[in-house]
PDB file of N, CA and C in Angstrom:
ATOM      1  N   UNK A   1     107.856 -12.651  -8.116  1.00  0.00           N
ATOM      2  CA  UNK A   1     106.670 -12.083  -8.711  1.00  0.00           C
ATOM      3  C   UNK A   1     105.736 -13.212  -9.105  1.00  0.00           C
ATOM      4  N   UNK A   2     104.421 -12.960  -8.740  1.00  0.00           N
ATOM      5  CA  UNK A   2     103.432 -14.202  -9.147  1.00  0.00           C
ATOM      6  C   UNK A   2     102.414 -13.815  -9.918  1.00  0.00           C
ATOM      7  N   UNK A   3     101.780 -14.071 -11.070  1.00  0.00           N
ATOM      8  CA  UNK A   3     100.514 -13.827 -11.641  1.00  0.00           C
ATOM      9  C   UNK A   3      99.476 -14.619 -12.174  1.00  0.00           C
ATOM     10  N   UNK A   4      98.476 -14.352 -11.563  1.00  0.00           N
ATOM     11  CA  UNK A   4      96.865 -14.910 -11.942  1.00  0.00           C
ATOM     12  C   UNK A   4      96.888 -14.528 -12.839  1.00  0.00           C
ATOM     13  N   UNK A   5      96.714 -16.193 -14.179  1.00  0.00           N
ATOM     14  CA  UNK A   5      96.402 -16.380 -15.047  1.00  0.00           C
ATOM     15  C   UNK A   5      94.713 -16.569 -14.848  1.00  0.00           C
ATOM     16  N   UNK A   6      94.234 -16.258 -15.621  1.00  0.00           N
ATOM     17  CA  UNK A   6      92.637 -16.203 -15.919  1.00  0.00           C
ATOM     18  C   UNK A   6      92.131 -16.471 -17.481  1.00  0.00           C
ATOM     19  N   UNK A   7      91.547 -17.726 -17.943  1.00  0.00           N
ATOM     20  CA  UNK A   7      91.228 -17.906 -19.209  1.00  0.00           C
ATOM     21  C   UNK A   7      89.637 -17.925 -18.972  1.00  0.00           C
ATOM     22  N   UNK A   8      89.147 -17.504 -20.231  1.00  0.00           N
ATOM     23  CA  UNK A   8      87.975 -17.566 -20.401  1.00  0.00           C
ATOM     24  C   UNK A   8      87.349 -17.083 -21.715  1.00  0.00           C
ATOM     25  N   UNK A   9      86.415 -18.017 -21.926  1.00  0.00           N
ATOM     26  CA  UNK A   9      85.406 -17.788 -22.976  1.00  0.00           C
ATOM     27  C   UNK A   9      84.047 -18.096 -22.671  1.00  0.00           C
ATOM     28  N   UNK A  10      83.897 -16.727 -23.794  1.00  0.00           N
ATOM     29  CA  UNK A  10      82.279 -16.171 -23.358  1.00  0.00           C
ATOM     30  C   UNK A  10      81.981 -15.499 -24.273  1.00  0.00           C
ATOM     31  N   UNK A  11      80.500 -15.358 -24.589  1.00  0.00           N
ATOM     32  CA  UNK A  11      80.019 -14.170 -25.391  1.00  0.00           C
ATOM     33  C   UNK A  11      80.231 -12.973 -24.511  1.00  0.00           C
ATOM     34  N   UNK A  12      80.029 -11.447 -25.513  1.00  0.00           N
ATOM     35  CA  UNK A  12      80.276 -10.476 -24.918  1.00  0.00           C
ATOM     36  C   UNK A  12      79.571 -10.518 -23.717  1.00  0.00           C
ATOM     37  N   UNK A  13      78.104 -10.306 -23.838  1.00  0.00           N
ATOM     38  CA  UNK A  13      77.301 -10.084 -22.611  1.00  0.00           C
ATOM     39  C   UNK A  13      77.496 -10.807 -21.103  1.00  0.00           C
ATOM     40  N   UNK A  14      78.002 -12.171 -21.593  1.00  0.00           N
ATOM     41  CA  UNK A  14      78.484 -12.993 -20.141  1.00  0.00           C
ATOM     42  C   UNK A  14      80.070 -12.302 -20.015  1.00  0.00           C
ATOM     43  N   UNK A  15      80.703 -11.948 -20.698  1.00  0.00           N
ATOM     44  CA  UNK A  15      82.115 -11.394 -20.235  1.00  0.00           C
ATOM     45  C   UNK A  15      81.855 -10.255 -19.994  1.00  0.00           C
ATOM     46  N   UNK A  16      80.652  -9.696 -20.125  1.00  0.00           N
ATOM     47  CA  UNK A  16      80.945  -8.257 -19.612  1.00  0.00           C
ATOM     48  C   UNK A  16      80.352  -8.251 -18.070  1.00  0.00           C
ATOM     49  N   UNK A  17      79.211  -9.029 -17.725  1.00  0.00           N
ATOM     50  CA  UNK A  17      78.724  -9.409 -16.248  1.00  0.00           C
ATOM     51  C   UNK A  17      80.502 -10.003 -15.112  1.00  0.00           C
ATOM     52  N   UNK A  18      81.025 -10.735 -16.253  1.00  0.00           N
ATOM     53  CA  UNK A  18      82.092 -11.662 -15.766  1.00  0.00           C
ATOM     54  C   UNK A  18      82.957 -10.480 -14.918  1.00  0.00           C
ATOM     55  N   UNK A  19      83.869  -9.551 -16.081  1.00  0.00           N
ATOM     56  CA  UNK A  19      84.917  -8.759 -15.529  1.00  0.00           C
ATOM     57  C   UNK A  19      84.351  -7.206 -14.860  1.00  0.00           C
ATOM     58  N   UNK A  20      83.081  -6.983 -14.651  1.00  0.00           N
ATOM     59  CA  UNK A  20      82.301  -6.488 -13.562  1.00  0.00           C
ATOM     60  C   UNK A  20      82.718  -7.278 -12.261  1.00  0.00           C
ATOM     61  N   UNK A  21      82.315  -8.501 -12.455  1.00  0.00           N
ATOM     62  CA  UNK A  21      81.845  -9.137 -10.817  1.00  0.00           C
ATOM     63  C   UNK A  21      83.696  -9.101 -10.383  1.00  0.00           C
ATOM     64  N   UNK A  22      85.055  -9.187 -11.527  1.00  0.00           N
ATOM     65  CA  UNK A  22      86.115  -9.488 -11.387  1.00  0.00           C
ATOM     66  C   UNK A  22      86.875  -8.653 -10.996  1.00  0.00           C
ATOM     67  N   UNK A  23      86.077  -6.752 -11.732  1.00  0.00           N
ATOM     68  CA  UNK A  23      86.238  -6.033 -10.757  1.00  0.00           C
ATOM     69  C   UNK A  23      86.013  -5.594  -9.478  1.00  0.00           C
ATOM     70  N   UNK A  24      84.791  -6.038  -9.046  1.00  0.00           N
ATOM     71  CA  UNK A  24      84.372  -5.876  -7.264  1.00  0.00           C
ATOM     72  C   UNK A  24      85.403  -7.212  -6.739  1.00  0.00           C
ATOM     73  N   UNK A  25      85.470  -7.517  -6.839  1.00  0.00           N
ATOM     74  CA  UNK A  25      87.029  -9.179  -6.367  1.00  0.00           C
ATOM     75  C   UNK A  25      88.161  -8.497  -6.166  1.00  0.00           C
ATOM     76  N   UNK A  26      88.278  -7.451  -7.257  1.00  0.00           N
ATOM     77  CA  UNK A  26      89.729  -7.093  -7.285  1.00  0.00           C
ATOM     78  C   UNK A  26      90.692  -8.404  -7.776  1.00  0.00           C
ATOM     79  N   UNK A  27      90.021  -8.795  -9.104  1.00  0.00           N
ATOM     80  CA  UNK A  27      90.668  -9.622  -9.712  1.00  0.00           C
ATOM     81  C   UNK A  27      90.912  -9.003 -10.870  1.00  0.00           C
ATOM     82  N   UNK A  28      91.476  -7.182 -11.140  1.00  0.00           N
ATOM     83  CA  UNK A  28      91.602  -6.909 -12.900  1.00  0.00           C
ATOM     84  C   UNK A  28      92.415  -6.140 -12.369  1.00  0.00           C
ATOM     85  N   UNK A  29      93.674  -5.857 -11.480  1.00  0.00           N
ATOM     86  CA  UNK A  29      94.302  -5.096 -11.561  1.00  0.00           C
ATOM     87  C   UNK A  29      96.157  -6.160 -11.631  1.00  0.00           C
ATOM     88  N   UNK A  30      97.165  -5.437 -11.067  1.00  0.00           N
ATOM     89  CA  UNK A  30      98.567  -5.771 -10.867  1.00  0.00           C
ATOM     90  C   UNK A  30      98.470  -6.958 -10.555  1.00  0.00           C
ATOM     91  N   UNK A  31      99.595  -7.792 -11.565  1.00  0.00           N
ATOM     92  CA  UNK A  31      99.112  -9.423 -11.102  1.00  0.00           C
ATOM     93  C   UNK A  31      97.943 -10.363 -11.833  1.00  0.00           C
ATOM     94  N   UNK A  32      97.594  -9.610 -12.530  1.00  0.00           N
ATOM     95  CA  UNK A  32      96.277 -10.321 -12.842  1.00  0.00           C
ATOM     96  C   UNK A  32      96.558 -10.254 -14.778  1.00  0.00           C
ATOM     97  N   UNK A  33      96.287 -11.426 -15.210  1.00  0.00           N
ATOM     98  CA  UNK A  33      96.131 -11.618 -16.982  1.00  0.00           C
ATOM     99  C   UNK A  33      95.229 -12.092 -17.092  1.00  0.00           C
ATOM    100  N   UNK A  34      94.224 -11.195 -17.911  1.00  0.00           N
ATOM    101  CA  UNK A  34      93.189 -12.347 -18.397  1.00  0.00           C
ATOM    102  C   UNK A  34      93.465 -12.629 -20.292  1.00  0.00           C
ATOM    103  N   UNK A  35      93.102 -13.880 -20.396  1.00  0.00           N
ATOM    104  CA  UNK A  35      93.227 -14.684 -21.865  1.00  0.00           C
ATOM    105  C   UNK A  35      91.697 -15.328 -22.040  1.00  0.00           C
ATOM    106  N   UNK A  36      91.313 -14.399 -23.078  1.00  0.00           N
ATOM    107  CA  UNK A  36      90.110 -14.459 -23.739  1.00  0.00           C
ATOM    108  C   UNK A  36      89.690 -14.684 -25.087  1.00  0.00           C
ATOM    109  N   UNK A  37      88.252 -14.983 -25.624  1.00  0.00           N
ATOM    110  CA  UNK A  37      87.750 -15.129 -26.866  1.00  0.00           C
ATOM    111  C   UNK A  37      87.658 -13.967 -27.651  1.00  0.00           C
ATOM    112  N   UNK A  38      87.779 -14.119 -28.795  1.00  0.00           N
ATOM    113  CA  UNK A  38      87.525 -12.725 -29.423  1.00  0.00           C
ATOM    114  C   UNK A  38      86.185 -11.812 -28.729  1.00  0.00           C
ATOM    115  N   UNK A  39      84.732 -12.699 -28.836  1.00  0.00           N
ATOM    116  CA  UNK A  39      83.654 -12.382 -28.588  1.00  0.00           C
ATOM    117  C   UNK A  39      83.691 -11.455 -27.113  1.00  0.00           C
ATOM    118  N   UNK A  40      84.710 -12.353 -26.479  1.00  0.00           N
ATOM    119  CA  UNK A  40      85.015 -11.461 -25.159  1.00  0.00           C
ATOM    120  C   UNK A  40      85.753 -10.230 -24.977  1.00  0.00           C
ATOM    121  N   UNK A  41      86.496  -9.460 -26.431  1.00  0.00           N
ATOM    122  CA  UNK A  41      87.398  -8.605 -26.218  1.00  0.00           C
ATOM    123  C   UNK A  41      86.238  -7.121 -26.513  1.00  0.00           C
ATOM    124  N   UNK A  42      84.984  -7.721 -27.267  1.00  0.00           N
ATOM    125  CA  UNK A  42      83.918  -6.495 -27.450  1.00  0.00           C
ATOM    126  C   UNK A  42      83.177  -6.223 -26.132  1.00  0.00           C
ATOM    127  N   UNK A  43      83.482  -7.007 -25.608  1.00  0.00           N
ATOM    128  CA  UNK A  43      82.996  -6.595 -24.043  1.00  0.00           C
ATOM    129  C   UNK A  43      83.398  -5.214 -23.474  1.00  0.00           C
ATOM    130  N   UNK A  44      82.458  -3.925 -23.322  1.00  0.00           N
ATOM    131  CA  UNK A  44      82.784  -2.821 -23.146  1.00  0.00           C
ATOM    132  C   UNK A  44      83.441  -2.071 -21.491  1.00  0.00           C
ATOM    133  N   UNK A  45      84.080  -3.299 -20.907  1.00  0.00           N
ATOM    134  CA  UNK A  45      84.862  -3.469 -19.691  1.00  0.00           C
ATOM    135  C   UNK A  45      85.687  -4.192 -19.877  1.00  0.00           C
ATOM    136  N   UNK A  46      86.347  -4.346 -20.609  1.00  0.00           N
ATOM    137  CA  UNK A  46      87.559  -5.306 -21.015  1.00  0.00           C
ATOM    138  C   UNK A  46      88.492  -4.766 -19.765  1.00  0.00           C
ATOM    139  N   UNK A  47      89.358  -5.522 -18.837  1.00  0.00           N
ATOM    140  CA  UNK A  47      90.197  -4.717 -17.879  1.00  0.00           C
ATOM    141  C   UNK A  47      91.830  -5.006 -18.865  1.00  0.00           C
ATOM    142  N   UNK A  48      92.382  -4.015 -18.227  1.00  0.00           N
ATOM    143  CA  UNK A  48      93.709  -4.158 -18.338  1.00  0.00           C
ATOM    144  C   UNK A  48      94.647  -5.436 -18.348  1.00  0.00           C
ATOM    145  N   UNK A  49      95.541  -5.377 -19.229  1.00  0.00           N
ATOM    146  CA  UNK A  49      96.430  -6.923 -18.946  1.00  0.00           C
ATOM    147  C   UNK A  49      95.321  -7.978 -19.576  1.00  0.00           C
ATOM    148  N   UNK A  50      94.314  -7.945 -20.358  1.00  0.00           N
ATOM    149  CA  UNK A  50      93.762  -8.582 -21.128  1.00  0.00           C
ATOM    150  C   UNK A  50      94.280  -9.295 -22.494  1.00  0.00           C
ATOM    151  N   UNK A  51      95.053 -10.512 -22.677  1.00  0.00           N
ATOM    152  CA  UNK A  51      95.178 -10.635 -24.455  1.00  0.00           C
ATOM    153  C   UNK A  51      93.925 -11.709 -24.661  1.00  0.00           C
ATOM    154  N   UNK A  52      93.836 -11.094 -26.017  1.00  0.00           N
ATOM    155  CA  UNK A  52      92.863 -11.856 -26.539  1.00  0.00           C
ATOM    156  C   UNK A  52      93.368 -11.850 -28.372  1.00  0.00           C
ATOM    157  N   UNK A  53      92.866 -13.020 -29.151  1.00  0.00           N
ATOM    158  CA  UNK A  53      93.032 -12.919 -30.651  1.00  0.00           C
ATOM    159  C   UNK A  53      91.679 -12.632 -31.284  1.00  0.00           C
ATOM    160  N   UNK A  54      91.851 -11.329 -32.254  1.00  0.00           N
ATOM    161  CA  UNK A  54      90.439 -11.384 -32.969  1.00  0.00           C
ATOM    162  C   UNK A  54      91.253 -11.469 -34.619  1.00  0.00           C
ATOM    163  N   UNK A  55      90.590 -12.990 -35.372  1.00  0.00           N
ATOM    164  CA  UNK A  55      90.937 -13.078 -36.058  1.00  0.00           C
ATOM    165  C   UNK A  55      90.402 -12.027 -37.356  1.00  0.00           C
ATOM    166  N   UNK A  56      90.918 -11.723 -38.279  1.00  0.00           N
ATOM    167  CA  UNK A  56      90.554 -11.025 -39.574  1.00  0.00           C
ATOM    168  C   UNK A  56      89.100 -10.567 -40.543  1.00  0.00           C
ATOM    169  N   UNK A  57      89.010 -11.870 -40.354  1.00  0.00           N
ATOM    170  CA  UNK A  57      87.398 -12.053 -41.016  1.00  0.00           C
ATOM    171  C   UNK A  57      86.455 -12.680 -39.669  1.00  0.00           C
ATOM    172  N   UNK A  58      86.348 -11.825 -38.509  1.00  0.00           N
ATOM    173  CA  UNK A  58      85.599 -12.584 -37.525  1.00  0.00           C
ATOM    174  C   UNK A  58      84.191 -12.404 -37.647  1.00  0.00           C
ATOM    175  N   UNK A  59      83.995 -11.316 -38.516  1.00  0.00           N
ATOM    176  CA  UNK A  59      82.311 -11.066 -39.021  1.00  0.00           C
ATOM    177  C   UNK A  59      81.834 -11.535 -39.590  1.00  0.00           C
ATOM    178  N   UNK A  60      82.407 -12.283 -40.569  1.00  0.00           N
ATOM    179  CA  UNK A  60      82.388 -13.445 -42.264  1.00  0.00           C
ATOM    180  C   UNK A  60      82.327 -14.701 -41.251  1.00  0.00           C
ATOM    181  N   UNK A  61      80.913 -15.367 -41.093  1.00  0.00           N
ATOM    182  CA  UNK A  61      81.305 -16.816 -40.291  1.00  0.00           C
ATOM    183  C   UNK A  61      82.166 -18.100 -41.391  1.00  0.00           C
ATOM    184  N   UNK A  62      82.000 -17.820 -42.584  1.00  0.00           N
ATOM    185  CA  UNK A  62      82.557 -18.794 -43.163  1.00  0.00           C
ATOM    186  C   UNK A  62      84.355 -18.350 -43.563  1.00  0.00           C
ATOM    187  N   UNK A  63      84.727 -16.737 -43.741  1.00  0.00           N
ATOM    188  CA  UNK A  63      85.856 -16.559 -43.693  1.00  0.00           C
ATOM    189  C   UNK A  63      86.460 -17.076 -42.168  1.00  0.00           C
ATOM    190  N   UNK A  64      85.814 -16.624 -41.373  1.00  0.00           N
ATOM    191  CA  UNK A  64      86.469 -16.612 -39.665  1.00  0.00           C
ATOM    192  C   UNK A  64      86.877 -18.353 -39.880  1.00  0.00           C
ATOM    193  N   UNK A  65      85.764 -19.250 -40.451  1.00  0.00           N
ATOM    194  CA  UNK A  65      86.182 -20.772 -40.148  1.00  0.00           C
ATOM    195  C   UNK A  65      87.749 -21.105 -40.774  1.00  0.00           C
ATOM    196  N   UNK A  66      87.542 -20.414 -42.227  1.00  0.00           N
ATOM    197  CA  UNK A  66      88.859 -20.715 -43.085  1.00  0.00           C
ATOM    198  C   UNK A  66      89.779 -20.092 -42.347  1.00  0.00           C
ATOM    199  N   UNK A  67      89.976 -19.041 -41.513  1.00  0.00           N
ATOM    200  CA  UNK A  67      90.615 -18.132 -40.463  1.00  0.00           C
ATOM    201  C   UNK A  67      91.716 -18.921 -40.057  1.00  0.00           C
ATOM    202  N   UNK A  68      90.970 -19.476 -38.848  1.00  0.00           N
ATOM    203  CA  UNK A  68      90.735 -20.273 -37.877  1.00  0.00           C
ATOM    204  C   UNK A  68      91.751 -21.749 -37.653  1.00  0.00           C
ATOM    205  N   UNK A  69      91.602 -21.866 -39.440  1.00  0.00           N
ATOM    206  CA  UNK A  69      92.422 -23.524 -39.450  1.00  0.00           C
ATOM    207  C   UNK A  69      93.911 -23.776 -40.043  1.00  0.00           C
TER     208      UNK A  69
END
Protein backbone atom coordinates (compact mmCIF):
# COMPACT_ATOMS: atom_id res chain seq x y z
CA UNK A 1 0.00 0.00 0.00
CA UNK A 2 1.44 3.50 -0.91
CA UNK A 3 0.23 7.03 0.06
CA UNK A 4 0.60 10.62 -1.20
CA UNK A 5 1.55 12.63 1.46
CA UNK A 6 0.59 16.28 0.61
CA UNK A 7 1.57 19.26 3.04
CA UNK A 8 0.51 22.55 2.70
CA UNK A 9 -0.07 25.94 3.92
CA UNK A 10 -2.25 28.51 2.85
CA UNK A 11 -4.86 30.92 3.62
CA UNK A 12 -8.36 29.70 3.14
CA UNK A 13 -8.97 31.29 -0.24
CA UNK A 14 -5.59 29.85 -1.83
CA UNK A 15 -6.53 26.34 -0.24
CA UNK A 16 -9.71 26.44 -1.45
CA UNK A 17 -8.54 27.26 -5.39
CA UNK A 18 -5.68 24.57 -4.27
CA UNK A 19 -7.98 21.34 -3.39
CA UNK A 20 -10.40 22.35 -6.39
CA UNK A 21 -7.54 22.19 -8.94
CA UNK A 22 -6.52 18.73 -6.57
CA UNK A 23 -9.78 17.61 -7.23
CA UNK A 24 -9.81 17.79 -11.19
CA UNK A 25 -6.00 15.78 -10.71
CA UNK A 26 -7.68 13.32 -8.81
CA UNK A 27 -5.36 14.04 -6.11
CA UNK A 28 -8.26 13.94 -2.95
CA UNK A 29 -9.38 10.61 -3.07
CA UNK A 30 -7.87 6.70 -1.83
CA UNK A 31 -4.24 7.10 -1.22
CA UNK A 32 -4.10 10.52 -0.84
CA UNK A 33 -3.40 12.64 2.88
CA UNK A 34 -3.40 15.99 2.92
CA UNK A 35 -1.57 17.89 6.16
CA UNK A 36 -2.58 21.37 6.50
CA UNK A 37 -2.75 24.90 8.32
CA UNK A 38 -5.48 25.64 10.43
CA UNK A 39 -6.38 28.64 7.99
CA UNK A 40 -6.59 25.82 5.45
CA UNK A 41 -9.10 23.53 7.31
CA UNK A 42 -11.93 26.67 6.82
CA UNK A 43 -11.55 26.09 3.36
CA UNK A 44 -15.15 25.10 2.30
CA UNK A 45 -13.70 21.97 0.11
CA UNK A 46 -11.60 20.53 2.55
CA UNK A 47 -11.30 16.77 0.83
CA UNK A 48 -11.28 13.73 2.74
CA UNK A 49 -8.19 12.17 4.58
CA UNK A 50 -7.33 15.80 5.47
CA UNK A 51 -5.51 16.36 9.16
CA UNK A 52 -5.00 19.53 10.09
CA UNK A 53 -4.47 21.31 13.92
CA UNK A 54 -6.73 24.23 14.82
CA UNK A 55 -5.40 25.44 17.89
CA UNK A 56 -7.93 26.79 20.81
CA UNK A 57 -7.67 30.40 20.79
CA UNK A 58 -7.02 30.66 16.89
CA UNK A 59 -9.27 33.86 16.75
CA UNK A 60 -7.37 35.64 19.81
CA UNK A 61 -4.01 36.51 17.71
CA UNK A 62 -2.24 37.02 20.92
CA UNK A 63 -3.90 33.84 22.73
CA UNK A 64 -3.21 31.64 19.37
CA UNK A 65 0.73 33.00 19.86
CA UNK A 66 0.76 31.83 23.66
CA UNK A 67 -1.10 28.63 21.94
CA UNK A 68 1.35 27.92 19.75
CA UNK A 69 4.61 27.78 22.04
Amino acid sequence: MSIELLLKCSRKNDAEVIFRDAKELQMTGEGYVWIVTEQALDAVNVPGGTIGLRLINYTNEIAHIRDSM
